[in-house]
C-alpha atoms as a PDB file:
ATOM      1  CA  UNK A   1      -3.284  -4.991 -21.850  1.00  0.00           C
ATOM      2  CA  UNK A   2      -3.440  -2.458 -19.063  1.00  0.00           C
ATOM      3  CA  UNK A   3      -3.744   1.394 -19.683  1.00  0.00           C
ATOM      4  CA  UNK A   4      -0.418   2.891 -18.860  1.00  0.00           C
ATOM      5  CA  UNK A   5      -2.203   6.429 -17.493  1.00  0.00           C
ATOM      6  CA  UNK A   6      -3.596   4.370 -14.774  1.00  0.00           C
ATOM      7  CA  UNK A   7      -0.495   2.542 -13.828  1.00  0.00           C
ATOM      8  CA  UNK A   8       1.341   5.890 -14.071  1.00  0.00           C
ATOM      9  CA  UNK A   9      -1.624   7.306 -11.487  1.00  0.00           C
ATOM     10  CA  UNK A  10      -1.383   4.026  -9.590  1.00  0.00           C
ATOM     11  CA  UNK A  11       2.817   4.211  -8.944  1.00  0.00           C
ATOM     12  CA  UNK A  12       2.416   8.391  -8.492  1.00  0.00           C
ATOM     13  CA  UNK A  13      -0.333   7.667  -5.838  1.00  0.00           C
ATOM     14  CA  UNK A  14       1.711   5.397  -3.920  1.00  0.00           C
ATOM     15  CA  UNK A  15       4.368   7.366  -4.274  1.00  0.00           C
ATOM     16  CA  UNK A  16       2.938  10.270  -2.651  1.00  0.00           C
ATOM     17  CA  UNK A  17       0.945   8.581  -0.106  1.00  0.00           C
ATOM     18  CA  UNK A  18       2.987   6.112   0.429  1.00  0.00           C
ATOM     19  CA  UNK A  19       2.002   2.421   1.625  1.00  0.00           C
ATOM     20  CA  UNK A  20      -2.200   1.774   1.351  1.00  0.00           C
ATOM     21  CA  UNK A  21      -4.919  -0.661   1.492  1.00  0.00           C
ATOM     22  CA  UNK A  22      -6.045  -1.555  -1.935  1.00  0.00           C
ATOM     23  CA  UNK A  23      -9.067  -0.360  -1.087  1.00  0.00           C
ATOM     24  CA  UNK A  24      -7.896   3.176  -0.522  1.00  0.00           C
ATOM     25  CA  UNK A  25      -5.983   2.959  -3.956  1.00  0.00           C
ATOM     26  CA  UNK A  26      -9.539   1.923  -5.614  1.00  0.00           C
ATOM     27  CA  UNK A  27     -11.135   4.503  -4.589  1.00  0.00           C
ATOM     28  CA  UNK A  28      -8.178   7.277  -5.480  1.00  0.00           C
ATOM     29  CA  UNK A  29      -7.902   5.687  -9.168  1.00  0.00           C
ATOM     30  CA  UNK A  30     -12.023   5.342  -9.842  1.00  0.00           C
ATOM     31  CA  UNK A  31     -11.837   1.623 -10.627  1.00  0.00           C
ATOM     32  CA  UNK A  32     -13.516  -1.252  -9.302  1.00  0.00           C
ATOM     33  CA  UNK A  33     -11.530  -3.236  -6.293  1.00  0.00           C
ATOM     34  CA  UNK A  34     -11.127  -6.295  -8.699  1.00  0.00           C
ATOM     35  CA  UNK A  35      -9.710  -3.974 -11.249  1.00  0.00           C
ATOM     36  CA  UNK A  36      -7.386  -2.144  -9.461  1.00  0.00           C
ATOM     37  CA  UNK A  37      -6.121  -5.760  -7.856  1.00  0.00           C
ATOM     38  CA  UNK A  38      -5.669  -7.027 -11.200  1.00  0.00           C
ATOM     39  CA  UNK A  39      -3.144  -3.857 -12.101  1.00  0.00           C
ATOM     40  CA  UNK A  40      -1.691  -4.431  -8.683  1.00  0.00           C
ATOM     41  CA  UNK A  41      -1.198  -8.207  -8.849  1.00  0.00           C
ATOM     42  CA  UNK A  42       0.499  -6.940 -12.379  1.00  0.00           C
ATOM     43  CA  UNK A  43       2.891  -4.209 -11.079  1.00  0.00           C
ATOM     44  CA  UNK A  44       3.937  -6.586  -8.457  1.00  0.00           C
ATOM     45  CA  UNK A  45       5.046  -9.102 -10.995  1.00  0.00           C
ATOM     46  CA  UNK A  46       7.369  -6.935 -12.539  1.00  0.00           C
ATOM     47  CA  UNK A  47       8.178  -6.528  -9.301  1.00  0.00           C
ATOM     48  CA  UNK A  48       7.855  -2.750  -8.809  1.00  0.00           C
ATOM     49  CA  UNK A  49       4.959  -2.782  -6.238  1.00  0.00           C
ATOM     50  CA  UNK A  50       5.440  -5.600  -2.703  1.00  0.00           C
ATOM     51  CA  UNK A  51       2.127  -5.907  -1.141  1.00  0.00           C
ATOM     52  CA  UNK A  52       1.232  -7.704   2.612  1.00  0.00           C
ATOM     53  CA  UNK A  53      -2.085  -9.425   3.018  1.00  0.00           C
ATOM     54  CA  UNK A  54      -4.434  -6.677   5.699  1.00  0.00           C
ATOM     55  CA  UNK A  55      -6.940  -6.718   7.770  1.00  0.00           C
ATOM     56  CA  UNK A  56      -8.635  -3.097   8.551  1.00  0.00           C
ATOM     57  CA  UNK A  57     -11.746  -2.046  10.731  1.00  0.00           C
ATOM     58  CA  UNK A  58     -13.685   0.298   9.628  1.00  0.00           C
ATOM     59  CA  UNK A  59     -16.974   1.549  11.449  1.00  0.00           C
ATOM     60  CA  UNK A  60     -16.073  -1.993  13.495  1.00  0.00           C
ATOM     61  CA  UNK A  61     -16.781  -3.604  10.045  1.00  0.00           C
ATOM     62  CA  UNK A  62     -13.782  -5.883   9.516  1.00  0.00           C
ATOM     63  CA  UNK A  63     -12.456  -5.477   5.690  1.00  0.00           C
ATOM     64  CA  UNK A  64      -9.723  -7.977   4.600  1.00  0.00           C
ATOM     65  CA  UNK A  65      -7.610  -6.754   1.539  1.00  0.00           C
ATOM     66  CA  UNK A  66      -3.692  -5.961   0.563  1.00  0.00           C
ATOM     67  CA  UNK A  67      -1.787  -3.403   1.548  1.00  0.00           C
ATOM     68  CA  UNK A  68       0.829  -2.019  -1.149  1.00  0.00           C
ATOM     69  CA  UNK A  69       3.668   0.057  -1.781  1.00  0.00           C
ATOM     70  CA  UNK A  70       6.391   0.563  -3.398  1.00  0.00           C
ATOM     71  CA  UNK A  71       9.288  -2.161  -3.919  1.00  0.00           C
ATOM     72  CA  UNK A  72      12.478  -0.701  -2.636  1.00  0.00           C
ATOM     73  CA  UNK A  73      11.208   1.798  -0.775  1.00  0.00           C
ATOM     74  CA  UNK A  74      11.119   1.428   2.976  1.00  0.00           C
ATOM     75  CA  UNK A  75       7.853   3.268   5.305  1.00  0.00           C
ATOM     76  CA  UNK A  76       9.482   5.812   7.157  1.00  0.00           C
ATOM     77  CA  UNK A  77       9.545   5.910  11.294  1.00  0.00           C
ATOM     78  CA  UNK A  78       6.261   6.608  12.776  1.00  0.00           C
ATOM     79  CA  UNK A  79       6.697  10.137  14.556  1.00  0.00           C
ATOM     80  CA  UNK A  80       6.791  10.652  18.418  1.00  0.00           C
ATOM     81  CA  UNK A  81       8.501   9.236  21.100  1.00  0.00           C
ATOM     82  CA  UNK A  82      10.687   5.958  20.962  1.00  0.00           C
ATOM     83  CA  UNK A  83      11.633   3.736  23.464  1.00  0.00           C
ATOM     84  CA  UNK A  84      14.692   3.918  25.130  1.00  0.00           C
ATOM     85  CA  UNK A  85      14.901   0.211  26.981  1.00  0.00           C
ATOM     86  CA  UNK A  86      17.492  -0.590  24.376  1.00  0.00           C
ATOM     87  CA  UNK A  87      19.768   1.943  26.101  1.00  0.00           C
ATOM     88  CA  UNK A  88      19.578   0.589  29.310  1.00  0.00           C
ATOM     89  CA  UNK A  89      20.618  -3.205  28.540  1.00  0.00           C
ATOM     90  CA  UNK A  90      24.203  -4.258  28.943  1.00  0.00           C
END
């Protein structure tokens, strides 16, 4: 039902980039949002893709959506400086 090339691009995307708004992959892919849901919505079935319902602002603009990314595969730690007040309990 669904072209493999663009669920190939779709799983190499996030795989690269890492976790994103469906809007984001969209626009990477060149496929209307309600497209590129319904491959999502698939993917996630067969349980490669988890996805968390988002809320972004843009310009102030609000934009709801889903953000995906891989199943199994953890964000990593956000760089800089992390607290230390769990050092200094006990």
């Amino acid at each position: 039902m669904f072209d493999n090339v663009k669920v190939k691009e779709i799983l190499a995307y996030l795989k690269v980039k890492g976790e994103r708004h469906d809007t984001e992959i969209a626009q990477e892919v060149g496929m209307t949002l309600s497209r590129t849901r319904a491959y999502l919505d698939d993917l996630a079935e067969n349980g490669e893709l988890v996805s968390c319902r988002s809320i972004k602002f843009i310009k102030s603009k609000k934009v709801e959506g889903f953000s995906w990314r891989l199943a199994g595969v953890l964000p990593s730690f956000s760089p800089g400086r992390k607290s230390k007040s769990h050092l200094k309990a006990g």
